[in-house]
PDB file of N, CA and C in Angstrom:
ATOM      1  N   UNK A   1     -13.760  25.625  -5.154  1.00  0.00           N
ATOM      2  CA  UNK A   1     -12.514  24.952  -5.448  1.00  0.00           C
ATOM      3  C   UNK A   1     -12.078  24.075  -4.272  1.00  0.00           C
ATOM      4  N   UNK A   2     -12.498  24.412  -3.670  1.00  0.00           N
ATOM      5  CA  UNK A   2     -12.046  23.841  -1.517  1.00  0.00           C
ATOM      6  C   UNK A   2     -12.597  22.885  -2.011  1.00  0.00           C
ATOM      7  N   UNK A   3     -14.375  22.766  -1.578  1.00  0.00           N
ATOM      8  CA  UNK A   3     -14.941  21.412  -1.851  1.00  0.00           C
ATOM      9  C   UNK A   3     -14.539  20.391  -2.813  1.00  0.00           C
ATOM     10  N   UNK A   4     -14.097  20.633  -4.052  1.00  0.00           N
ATOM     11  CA  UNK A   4     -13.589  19.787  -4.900  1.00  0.00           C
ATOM     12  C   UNK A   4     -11.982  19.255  -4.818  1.00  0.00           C
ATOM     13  N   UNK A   5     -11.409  19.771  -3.971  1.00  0.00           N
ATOM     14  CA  UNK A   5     -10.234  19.367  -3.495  1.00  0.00           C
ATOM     15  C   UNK A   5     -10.386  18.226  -2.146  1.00  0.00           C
ATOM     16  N   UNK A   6     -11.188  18.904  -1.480  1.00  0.00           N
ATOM     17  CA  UNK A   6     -11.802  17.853  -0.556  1.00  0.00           C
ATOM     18  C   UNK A   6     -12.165  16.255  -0.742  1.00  0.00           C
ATOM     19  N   UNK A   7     -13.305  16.684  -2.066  1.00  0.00           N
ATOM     20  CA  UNK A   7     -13.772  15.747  -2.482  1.00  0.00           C
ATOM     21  C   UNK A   7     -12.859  14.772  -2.983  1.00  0.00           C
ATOM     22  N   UNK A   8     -11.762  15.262  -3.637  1.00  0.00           N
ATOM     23  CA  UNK A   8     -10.647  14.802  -4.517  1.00  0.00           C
ATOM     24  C   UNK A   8      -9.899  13.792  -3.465  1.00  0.00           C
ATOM     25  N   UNK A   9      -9.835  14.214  -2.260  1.00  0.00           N
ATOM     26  CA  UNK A   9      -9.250  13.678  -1.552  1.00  0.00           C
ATOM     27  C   UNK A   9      -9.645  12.952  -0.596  1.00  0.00           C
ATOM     28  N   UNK A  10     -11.215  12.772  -0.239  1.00  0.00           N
ATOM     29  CA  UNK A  10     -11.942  12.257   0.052  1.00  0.00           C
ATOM     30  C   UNK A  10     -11.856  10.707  -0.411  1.00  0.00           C
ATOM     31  N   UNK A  11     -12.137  11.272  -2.057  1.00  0.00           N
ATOM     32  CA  UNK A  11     -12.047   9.594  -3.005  1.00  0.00           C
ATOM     33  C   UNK A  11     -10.352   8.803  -2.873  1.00  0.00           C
ATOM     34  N   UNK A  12      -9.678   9.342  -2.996  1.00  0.00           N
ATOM     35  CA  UNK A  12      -8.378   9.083  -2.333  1.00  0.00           C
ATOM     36  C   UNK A  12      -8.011   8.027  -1.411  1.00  0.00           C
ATOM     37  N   UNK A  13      -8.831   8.574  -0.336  1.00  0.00           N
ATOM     38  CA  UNK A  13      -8.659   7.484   0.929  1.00  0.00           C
ATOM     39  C   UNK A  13      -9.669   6.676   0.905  1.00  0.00           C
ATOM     40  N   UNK A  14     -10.432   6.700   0.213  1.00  0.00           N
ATOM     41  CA  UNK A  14     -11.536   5.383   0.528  1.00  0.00           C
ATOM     42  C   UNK A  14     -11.083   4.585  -0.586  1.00  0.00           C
ATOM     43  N   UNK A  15     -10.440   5.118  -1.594  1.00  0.00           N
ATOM     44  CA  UNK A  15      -9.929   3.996  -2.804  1.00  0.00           C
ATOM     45  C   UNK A  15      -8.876   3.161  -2.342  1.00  0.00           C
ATOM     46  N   UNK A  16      -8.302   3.475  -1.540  1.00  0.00           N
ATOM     47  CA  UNK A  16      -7.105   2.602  -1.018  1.00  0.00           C
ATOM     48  C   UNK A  16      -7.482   1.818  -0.318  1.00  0.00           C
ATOM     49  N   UNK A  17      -8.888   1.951   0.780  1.00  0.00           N
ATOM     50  CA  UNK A  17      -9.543   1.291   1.416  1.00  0.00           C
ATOM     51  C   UNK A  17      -9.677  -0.061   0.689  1.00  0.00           C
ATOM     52  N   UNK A  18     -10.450   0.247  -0.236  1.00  0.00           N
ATOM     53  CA  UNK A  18     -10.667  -1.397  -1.288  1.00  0.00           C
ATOM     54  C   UNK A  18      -9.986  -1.890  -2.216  1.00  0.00           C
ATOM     55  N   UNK A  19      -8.666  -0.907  -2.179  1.00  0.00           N
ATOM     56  CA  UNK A  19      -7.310  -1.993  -2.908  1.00  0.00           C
ATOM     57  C   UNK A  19      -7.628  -3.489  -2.391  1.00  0.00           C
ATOM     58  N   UNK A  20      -7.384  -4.226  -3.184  1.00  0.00           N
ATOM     59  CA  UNK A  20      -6.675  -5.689  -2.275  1.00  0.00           C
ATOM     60  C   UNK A  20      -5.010  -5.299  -1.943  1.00  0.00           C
ATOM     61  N   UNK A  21      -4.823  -6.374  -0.771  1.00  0.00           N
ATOM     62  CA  UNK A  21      -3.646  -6.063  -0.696  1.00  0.00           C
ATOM     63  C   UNK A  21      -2.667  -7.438  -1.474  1.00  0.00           C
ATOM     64  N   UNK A  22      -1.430  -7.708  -1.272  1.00  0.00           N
ATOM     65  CA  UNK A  22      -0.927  -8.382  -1.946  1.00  0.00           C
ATOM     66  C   UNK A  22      -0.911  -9.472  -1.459  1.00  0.00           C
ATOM     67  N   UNK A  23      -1.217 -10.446  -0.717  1.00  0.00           N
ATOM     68  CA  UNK A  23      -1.813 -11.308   0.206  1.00  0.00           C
ATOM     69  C   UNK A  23      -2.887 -12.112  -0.934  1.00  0.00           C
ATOM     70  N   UNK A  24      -4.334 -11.162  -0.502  1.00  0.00           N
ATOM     71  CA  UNK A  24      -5.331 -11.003  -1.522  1.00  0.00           C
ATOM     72  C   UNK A  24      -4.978 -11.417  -2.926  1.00  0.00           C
ATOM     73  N   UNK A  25      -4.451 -10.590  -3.184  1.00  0.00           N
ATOM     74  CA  UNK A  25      -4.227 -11.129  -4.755  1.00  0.00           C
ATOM     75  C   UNK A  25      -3.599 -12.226  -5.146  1.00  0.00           C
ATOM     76  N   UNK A  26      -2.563 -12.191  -4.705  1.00  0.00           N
ATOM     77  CA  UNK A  26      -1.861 -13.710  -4.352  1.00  0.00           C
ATOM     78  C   UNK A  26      -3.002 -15.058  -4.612  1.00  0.00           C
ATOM     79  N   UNK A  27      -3.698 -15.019  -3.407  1.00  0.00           N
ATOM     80  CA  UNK A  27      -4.893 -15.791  -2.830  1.00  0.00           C
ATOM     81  C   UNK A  27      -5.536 -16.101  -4.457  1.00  0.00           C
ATOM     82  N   UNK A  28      -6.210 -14.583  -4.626  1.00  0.00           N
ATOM     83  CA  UNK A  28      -7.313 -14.573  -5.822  1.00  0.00           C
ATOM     84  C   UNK A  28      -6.516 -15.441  -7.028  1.00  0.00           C
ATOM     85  N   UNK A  29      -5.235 -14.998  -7.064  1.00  0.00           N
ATOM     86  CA  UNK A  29      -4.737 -15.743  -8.525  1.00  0.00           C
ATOM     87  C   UNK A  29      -3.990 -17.078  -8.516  1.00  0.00           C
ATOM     88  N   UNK A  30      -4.701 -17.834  -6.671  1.00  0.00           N
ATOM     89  CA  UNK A  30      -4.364 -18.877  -6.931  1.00  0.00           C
ATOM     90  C   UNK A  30      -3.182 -19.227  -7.153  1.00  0.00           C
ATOM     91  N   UNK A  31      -2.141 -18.132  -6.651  1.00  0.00           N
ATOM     92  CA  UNK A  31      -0.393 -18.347  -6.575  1.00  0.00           C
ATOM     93  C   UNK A  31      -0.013 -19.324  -5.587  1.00  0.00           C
ATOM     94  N   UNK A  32       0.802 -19.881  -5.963  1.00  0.00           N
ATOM     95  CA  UNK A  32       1.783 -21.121  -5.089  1.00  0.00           C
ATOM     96  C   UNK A  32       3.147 -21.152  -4.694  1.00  0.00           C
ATOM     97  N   UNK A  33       4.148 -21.618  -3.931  1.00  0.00           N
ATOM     98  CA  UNK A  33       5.166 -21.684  -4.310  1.00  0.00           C
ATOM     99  C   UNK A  33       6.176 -20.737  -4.897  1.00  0.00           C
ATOM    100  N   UNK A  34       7.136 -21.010  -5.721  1.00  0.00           N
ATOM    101  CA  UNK A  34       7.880 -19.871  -6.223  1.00  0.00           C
ATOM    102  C   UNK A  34       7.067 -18.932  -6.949  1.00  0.00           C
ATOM    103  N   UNK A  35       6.165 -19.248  -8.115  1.00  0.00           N
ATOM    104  CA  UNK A  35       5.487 -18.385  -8.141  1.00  0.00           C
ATOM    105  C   UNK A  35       5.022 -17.082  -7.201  1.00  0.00           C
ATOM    106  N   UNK A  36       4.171 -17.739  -6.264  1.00  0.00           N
ATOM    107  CA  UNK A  36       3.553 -16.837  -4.933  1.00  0.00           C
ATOM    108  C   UNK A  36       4.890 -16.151  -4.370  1.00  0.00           C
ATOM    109  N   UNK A  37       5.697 -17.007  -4.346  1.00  0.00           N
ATOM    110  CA  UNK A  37       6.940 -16.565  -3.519  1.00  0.00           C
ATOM    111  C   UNK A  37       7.483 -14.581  -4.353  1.00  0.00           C
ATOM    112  N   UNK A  38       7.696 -14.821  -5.608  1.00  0.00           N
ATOM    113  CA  UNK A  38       8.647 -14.192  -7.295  1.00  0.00           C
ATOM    114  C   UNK A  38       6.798 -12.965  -7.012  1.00  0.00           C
ATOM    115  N   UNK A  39       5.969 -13.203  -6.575  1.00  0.00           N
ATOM    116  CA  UNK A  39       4.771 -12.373  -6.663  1.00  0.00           C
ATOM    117  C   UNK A  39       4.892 -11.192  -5.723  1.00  0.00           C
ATOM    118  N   UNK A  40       4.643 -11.930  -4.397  1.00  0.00           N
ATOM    119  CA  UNK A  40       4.746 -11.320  -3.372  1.00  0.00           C
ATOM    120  C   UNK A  40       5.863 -10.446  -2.768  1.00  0.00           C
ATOM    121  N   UNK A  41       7.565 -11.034  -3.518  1.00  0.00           N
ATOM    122  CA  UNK A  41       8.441  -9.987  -3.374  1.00  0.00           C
ATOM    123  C   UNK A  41       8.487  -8.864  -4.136  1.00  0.00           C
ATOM    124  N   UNK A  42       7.573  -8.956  -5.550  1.00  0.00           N
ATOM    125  CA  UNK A  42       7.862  -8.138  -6.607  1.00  0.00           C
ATOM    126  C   UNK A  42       6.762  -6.920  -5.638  1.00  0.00           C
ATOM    127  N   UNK A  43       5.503  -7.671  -5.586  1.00  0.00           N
ATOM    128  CA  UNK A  43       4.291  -6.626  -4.691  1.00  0.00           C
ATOM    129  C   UNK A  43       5.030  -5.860  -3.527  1.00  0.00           C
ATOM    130  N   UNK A  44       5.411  -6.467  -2.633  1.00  0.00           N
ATOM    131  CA  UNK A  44       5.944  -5.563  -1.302  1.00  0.00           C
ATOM    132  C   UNK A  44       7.244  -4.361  -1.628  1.00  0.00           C
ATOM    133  N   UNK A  45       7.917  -4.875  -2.868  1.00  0.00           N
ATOM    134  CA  UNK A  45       9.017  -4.167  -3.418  1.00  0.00           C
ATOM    135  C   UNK A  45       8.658  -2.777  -4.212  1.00  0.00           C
ATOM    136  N   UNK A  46       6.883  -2.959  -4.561  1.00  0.00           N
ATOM    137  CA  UNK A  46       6.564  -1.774  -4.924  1.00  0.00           C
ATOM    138  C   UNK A  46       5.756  -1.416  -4.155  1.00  0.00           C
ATOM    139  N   UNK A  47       5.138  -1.582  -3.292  1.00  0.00           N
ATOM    140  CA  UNK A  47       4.450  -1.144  -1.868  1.00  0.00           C
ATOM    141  C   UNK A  47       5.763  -0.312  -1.296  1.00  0.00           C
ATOM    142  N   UNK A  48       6.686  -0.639  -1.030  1.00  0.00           N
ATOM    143  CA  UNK A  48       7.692   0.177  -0.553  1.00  0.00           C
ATOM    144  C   UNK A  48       7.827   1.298  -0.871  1.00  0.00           C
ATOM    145  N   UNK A  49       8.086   1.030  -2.682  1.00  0.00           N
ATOM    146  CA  UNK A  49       8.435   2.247  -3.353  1.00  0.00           C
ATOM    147  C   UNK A  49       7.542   3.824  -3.069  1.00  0.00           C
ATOM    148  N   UNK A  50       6.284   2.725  -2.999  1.00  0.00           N
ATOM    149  CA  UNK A  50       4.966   3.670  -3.188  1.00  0.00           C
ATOM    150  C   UNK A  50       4.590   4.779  -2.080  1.00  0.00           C
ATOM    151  N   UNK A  51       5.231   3.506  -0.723  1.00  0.00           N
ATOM    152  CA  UNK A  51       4.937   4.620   0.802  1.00  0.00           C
ATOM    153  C   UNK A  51       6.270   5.212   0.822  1.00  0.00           C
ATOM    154  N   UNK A  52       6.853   4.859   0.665  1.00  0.00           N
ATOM    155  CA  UNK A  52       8.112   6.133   0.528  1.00  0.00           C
ATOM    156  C   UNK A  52       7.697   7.635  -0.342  1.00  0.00           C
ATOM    157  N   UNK A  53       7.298   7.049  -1.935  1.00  0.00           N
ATOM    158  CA  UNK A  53       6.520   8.065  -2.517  1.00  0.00           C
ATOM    159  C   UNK A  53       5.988   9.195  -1.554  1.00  0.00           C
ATOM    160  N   UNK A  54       4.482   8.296  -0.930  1.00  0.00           N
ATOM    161  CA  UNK A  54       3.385   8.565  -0.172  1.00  0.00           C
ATOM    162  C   UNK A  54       4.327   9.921   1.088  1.00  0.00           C
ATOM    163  N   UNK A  55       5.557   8.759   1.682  1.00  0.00           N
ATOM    164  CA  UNK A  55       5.885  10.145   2.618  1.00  0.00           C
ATOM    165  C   UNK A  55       6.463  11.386   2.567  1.00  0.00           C
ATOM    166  N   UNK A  56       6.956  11.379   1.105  1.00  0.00           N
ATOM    167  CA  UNK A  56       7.523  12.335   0.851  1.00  0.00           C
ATOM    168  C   UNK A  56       6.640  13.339   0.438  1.00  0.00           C
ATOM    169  N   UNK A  57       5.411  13.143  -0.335  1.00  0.00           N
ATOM    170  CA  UNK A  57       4.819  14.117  -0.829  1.00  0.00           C
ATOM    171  C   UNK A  57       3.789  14.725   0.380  1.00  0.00           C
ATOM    172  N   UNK A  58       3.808  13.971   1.633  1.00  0.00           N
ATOM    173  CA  UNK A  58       3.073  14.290   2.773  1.00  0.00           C
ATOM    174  C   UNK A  58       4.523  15.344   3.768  1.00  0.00           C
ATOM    175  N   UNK A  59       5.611  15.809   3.219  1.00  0.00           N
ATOM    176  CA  UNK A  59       6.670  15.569   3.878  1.00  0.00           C
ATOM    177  C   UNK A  59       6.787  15.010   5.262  1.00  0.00           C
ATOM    178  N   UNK A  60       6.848  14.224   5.565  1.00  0.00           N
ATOM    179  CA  UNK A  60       6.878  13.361   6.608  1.00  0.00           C
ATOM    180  C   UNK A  60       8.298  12.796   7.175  1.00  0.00           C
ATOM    181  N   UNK A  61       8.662  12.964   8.381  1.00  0.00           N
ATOM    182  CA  UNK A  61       9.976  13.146   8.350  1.00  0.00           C
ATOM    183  C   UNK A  61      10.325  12.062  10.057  1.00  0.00           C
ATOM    184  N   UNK A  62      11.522  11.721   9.515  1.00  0.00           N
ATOM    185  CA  UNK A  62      11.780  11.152  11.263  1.00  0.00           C
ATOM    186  C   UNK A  62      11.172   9.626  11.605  1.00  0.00           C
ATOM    187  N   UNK A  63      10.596   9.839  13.420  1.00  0.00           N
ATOM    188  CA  UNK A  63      10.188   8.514  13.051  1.00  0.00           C
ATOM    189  C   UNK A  63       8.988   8.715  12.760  1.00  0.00           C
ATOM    190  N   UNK A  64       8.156   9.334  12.486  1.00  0.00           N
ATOM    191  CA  UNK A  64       6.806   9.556  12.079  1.00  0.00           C
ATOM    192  C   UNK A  64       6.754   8.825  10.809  1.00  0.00           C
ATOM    193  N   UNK A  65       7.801   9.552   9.811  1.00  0.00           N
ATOM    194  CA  UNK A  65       7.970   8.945   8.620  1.00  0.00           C
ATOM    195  C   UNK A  65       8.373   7.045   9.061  1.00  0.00           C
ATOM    196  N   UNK A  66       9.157   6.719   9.874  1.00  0.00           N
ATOM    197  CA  UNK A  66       9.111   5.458   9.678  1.00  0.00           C
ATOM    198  C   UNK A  66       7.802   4.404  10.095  1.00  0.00           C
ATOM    199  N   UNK A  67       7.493   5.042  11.124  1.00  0.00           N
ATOM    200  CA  UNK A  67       6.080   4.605  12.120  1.00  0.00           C
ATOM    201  C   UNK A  67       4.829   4.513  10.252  1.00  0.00           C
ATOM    202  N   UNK A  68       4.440   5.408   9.745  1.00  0.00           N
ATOM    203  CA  UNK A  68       3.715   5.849   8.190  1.00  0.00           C
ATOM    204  C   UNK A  68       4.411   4.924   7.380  1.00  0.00           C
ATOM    205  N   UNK A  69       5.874   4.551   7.112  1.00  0.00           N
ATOM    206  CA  UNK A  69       6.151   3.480   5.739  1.00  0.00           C
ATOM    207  C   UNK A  69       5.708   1.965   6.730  1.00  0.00           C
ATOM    208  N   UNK A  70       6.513   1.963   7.486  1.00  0.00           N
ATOM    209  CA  UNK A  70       6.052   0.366   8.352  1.00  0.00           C
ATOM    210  C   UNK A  70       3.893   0.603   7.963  1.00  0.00           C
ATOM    211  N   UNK A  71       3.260   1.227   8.613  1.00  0.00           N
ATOM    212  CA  UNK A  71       2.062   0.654   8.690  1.00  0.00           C
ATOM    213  C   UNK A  71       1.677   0.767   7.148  1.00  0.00           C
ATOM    214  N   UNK A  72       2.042   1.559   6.151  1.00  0.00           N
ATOM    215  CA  UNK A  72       1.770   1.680   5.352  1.00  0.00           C
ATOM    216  C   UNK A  72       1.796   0.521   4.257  1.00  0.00           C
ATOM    217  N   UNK A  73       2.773   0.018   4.581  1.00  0.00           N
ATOM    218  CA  UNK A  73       3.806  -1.366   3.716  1.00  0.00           C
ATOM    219  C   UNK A  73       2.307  -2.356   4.721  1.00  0.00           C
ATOM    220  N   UNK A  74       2.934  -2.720   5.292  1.00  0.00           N
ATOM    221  CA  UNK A  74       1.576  -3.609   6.391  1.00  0.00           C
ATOM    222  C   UNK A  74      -0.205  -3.581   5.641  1.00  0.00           C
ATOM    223  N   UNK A  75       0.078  -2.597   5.487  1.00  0.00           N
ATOM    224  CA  UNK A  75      -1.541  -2.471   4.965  1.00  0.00           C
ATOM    225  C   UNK A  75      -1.564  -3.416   3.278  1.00  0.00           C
ATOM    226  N   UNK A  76      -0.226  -2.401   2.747  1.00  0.00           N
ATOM    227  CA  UNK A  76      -0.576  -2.901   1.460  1.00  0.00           C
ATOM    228  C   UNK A  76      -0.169  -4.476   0.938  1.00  0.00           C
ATOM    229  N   UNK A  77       0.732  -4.959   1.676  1.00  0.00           N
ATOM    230  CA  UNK A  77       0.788  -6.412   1.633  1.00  0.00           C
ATOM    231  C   UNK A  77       0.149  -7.088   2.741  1.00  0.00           C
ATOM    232  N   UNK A  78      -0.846  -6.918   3.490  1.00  0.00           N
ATOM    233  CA  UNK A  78      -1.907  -7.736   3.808  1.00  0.00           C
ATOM    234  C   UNK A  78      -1.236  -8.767   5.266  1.00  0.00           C
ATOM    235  N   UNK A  79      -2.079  -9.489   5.516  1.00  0.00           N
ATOM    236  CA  UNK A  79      -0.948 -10.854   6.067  1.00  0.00           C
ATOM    237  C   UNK A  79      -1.651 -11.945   6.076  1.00  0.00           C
ATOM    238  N   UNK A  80      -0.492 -12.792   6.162  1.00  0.00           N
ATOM    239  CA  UNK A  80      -1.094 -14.212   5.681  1.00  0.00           C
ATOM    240  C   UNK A  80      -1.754 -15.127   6.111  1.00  0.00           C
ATOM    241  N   UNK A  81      -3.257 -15.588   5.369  1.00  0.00           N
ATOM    242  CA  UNK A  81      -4.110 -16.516   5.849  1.00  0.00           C
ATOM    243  C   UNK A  81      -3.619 -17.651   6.345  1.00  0.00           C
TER     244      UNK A  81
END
């Protein structure tokens, strides 16, 4: 049961590895302008949501918790070419 929890969590972190981030996608779909603009706030607005998620279920607290949403947010919206 260990190993498969492992494993479980193993795939976990390497899947996030090859998310694109919102940058990326942006890029890929060829966004511009307000568009890119109406994209990229909607993306980082749920990147937020998500590492907040992320710290709570890690309980993560303090500035640890802020040091974890900052790099976390960073990762998932990318930065710009």
């Amino acid at each position: 049961m260990s190993r498969l929890l492992l494993a479980f969590a193993f795939c976990l972190a390497t899947s996030s590895a090859y998310a694109a981030t919102c940058t990326e996608e942006a890029a890929s779909k060829k966004l511009a302008g307000a568009a890119k603009t109406s994209f990229m706030t909607k993306c980082e607005t749920d990147a937020k949501a998500s590492c907040e998620k992320q710290s709570a279920e890690k309980k993560v607290y303090g500035a640890a918790k802020a040091s974890f949403e900052k790099k976390c947010i960073t990762d998932a919206v990318g930065t710009a070419p």
